[in-house]
Every structure is written in C-alpha cells, then in structure tokens.
C-alpha atoms as a PDB file:
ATOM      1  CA  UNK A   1     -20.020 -20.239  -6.531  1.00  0.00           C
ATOM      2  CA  UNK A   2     -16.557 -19.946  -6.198  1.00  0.00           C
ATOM      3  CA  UNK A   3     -14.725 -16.667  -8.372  1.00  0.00           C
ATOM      4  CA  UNK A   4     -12.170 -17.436 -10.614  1.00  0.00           C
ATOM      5  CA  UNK A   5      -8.488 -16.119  -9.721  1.00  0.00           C
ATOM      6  CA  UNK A   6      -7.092 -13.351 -11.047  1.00  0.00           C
ATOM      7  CA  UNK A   7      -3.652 -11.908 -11.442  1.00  0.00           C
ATOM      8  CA  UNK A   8      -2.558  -8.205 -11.577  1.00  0.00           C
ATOM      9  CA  UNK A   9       0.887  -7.868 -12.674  1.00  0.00           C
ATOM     10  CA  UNK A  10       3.090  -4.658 -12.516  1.00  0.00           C
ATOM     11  CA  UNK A  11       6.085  -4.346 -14.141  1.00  0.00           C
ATOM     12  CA  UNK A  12       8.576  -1.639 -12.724  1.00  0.00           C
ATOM     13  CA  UNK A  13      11.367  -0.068 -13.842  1.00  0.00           C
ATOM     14  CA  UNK A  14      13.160   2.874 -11.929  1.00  0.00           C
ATOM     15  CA  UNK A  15       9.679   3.706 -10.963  1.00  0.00           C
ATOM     16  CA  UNK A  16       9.457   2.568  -6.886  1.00  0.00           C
ATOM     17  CA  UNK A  17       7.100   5.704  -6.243  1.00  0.00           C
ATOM     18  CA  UNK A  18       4.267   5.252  -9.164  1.00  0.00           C
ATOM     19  CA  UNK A  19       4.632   1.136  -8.276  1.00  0.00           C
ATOM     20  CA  UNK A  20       3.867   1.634  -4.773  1.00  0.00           C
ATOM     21  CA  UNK A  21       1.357   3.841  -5.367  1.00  0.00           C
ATOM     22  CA  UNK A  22      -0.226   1.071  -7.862  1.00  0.00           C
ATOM     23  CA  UNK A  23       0.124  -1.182  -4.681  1.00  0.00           C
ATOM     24  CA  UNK A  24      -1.476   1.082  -2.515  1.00  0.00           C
ATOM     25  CA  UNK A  25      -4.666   1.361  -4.984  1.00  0.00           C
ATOM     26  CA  UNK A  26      -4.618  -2.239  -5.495  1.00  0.00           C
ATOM     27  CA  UNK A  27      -4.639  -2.685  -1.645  1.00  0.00           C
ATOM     28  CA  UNK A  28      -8.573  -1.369  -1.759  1.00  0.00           C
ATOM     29  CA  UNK A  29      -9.430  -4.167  -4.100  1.00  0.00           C
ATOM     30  CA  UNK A  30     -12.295  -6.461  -2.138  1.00  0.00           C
ATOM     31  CA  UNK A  31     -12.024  -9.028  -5.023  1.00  0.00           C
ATOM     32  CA  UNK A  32     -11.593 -12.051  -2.814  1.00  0.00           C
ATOM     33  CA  UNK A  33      -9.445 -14.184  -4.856  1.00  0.00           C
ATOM     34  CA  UNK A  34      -6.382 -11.769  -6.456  1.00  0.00           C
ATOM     35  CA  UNK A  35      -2.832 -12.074  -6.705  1.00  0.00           C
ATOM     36  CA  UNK A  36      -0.045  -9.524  -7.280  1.00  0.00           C
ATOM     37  CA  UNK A  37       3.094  -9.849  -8.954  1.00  0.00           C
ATOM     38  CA  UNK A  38       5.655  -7.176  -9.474  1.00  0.00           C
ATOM     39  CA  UNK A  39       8.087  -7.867 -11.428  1.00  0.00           C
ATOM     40  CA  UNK A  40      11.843  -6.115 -11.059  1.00  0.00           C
ATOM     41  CA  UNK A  41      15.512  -6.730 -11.108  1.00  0.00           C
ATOM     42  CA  UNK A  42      16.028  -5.626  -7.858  1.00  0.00           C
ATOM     43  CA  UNK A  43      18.005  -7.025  -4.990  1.00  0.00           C
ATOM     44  CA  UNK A  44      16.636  -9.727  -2.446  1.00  0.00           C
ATOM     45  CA  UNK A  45      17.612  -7.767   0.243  1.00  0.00           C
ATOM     46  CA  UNK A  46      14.796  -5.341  -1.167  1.00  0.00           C
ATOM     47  CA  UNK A  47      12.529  -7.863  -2.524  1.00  0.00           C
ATOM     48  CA  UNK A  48      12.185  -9.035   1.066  1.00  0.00           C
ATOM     49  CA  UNK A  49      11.263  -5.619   2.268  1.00  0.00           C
ATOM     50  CA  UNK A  50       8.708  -4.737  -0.565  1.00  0.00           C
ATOM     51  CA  UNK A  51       6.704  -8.278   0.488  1.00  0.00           C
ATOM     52  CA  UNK A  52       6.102  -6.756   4.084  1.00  0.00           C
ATOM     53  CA  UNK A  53       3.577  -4.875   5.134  1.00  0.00           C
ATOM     54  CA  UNK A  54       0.857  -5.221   2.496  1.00  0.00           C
ATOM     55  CA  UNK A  55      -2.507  -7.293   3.250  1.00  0.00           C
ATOM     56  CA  UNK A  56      -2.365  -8.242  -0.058  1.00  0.00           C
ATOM     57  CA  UNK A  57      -0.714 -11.502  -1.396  1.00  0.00           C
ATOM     58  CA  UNK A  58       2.400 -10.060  -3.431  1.00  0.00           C
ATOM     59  CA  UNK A  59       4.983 -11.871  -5.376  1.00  0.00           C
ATOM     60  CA  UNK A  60       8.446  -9.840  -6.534  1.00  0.00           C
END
C-alpha cells in the first residue's frame, strides 16, 4: 500500500535561523513520501545554496 504524499510548507520571513532549524527537525522525518517547500523572497544566488546539502527533497 502505497502512502499518500504530503507537503510541509514553511514560510520565512527574516527568520533564516528558526527556518533552518525547522529544516533540520524536518530532516529526522522517516515518512517516506514528503516534500518541503520554503517559501521566501530571497535571491537565487541564495535559493541555490539553501537547496544543497539537505537529504530531504526541498523546494524555495
């Protein structure tokens, strides 16, 4: 049986250390089929940056 998807979303503003701290938590999650989106207004330059590194699939 196949578990449906599920979609945390985190909205930030001015707020980097508490959001990547929620990232970090979310990171223990062993919910096999989740998604992450964080939404921001920040640059693509640091867009880019925040998508490395985490094991977990992460739109910004």
């Amino acid at each position: 049986m196949s578990v449906p998807l599920v979609h945390t979303l985190i909205v930030n503003y001015n707020a980097w250390p508490d959001t990547l701290a929620c990232l970090r938590a979310l990171e223990q999650l062993r919910y096999p089929n989740h998604r992450v989106l964080v939404l921001d207004n920040v640059p693509d330059n640091i867009a880019e940056t925040l998508r490395q590194g985490w094991r977990l699939p992460l739109s910004v």
